[in-house]
Protein backbone atom coordinates (compact mmCIF):
# COMPACT_ATOMS: atom_id res chain seq x y z
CA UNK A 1 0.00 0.00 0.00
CA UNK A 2 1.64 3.28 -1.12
CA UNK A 3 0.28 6.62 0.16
CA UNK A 4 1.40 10.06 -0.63
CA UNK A 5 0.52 13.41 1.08
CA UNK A 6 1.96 17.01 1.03
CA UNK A 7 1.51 19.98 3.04
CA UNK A 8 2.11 23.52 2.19
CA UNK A 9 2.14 27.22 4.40
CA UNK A 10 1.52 29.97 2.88
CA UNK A 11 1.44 33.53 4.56
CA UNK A 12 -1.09 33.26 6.46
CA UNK A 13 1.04 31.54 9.89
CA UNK A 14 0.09 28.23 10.35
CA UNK A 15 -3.06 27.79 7.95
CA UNK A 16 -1.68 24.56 6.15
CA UNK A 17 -3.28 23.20 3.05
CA UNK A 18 -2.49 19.38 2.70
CA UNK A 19 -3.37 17.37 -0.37
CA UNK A 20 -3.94 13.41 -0.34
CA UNK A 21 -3.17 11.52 -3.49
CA UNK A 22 -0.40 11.52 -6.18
CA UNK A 23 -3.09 13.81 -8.06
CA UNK A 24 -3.65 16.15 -5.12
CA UNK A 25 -7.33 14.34 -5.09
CA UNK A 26 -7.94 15.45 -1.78
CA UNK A 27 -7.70 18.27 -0.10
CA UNK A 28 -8.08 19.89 3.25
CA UNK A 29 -6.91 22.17 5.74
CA UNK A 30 -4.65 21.80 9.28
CA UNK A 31 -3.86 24.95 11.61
CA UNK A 32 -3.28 25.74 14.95
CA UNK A 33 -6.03 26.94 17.52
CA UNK A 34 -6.08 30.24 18.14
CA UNK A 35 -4.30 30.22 21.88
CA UNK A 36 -1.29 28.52 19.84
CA UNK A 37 -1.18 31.47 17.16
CA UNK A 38 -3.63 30.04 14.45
CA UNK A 39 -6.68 30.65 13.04
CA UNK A 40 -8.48 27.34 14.29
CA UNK A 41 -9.39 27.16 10.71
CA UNK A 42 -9.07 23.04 10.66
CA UNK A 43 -7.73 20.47 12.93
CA UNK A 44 -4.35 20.35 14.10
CA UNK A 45 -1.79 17.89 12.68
CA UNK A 46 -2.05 15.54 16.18
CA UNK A 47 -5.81 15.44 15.43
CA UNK A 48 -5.39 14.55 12.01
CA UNK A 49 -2.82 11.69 12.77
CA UNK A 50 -5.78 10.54 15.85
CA UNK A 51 -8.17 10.46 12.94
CA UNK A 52 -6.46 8.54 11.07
CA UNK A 53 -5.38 5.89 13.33
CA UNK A 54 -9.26 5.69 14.30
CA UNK A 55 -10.19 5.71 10.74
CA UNK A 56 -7.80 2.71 10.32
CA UNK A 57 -9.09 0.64 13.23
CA UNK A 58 -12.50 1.30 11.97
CA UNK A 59 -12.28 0.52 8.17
CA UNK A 60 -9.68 -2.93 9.32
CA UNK A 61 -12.34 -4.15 11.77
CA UNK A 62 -15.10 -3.68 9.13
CA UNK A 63 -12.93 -4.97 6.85
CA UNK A 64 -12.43 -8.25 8.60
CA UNK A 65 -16.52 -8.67 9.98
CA UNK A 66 -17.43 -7.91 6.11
CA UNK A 67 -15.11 -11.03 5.56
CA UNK A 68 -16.46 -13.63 7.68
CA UNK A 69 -20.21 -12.67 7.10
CA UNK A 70 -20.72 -10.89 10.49
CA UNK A 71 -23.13 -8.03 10.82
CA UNK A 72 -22.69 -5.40 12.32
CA UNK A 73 -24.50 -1.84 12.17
CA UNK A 74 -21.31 -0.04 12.54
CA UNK A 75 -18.24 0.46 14.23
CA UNK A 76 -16.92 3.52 16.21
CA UNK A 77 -13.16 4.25 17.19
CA UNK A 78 -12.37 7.19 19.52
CA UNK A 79 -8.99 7.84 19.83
CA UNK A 80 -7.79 10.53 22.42
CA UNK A 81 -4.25 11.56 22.48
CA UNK A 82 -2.63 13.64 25.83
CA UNK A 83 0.62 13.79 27.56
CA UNK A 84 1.35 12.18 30.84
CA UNK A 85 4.78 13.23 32.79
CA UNK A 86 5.78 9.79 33.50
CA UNK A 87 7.80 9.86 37.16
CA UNK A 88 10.65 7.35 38.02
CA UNK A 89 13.25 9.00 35.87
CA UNK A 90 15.65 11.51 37.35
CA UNK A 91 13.83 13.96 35.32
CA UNK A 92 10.21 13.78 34.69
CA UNK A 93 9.19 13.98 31.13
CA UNK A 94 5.88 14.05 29.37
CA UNK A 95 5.04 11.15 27.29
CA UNK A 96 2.30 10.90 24.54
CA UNK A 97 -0.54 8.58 25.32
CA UNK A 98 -3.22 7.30 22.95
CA UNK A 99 -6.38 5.94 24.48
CA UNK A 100 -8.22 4.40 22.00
CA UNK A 101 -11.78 3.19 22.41
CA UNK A 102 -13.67 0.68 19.92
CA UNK A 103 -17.21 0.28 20.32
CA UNK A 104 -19.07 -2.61 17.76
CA UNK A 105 -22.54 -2.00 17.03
CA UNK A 106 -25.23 -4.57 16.11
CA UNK A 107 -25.88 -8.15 17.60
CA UNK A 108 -22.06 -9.73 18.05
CA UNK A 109 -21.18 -12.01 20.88
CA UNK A 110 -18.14 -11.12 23.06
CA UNK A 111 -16.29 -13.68 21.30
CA UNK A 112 -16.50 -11.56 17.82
CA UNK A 113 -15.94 -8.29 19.54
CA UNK A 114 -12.48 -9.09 21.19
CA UNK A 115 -11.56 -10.84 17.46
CA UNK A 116 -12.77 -7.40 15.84
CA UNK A 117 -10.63 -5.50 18.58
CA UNK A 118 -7.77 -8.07 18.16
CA UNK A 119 -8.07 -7.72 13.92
CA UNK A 120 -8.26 -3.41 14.83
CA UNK A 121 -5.25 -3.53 16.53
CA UNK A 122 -3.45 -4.76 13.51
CA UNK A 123 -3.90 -1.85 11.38
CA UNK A 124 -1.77 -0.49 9.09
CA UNK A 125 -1.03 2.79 11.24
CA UNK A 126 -0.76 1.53 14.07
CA UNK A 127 1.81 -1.23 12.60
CA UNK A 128 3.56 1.70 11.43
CA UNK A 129 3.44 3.47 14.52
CA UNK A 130 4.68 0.42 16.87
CA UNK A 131 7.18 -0.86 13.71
CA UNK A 132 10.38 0.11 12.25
CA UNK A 133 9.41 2.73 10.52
CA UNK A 134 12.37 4.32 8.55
CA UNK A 135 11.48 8.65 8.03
CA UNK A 136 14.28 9.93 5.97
CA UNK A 137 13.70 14.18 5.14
CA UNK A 138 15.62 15.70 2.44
CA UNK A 139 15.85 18.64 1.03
CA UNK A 140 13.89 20.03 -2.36
């Protein structure tokens, strides 16, 4: 699965149009809220990344009940992203936590709902995210 995504700031601080798709297909807008400097004129890049792990989770468990013939009349993820200050260290630091919460709608015994959870944990995000994924930035 290849995926390909740009972002680009113009003047206007950080108002950020990103495009989805080789093609620039999709389109939509990222900024800061307004106690951070920005215009609050779309979600922030943390939200977008929560989204997209919840979208993921979602669209894999679906994915996998639309497989095996199981009904359901939807699936919700919720995923909720703070930072803790862990103690124990010599010097406290803040660590990101994501607290994710699947709920499966319709008429599924607990046995398909922890395999749905199981399958939504899986995803390809959060594969990435817990993986060896390799960023390399360069210069245009």
């Amino acid at each position: 699965m290849n995926a390909h995504a740009s972002a680009t700031l113009g003047t206007q601080h950080y108002h950020t149009t990103c495009t989805i798709g080789p093609d620039g297909r999709h389109e939509f807008v990222c900024d800061e809220p307004e106690d951070l400097g920005g215009q609050d004129l779309g979600p922030t890049p943390v939200e977008v990344f929560c989204s997209s792990l919840a979208a993921c989770k979602a669209i894999t468990a679906r994915m996998y009940a639309d497989r095996k013939g199981w009904i359901t009349d939807g699936i919700s993820c919720t995923v909720t992203h703070d930072l803790r200050v862990e103690e124990g260290s010599e010097k406290p630091t803040k660590v990101p936590h994501l607290d994710i919460t699947l709920k499966f709608m319709g008429d599924l015994d607990n046995e398909k709902r922890s395999r749905l959870k199981e399958i939504a944990e899986r995803c390809h995000v959060q594969r990435m995210i817990q993986g060896d994924c390799v960023i390399h930035t360069e210069l245009a």
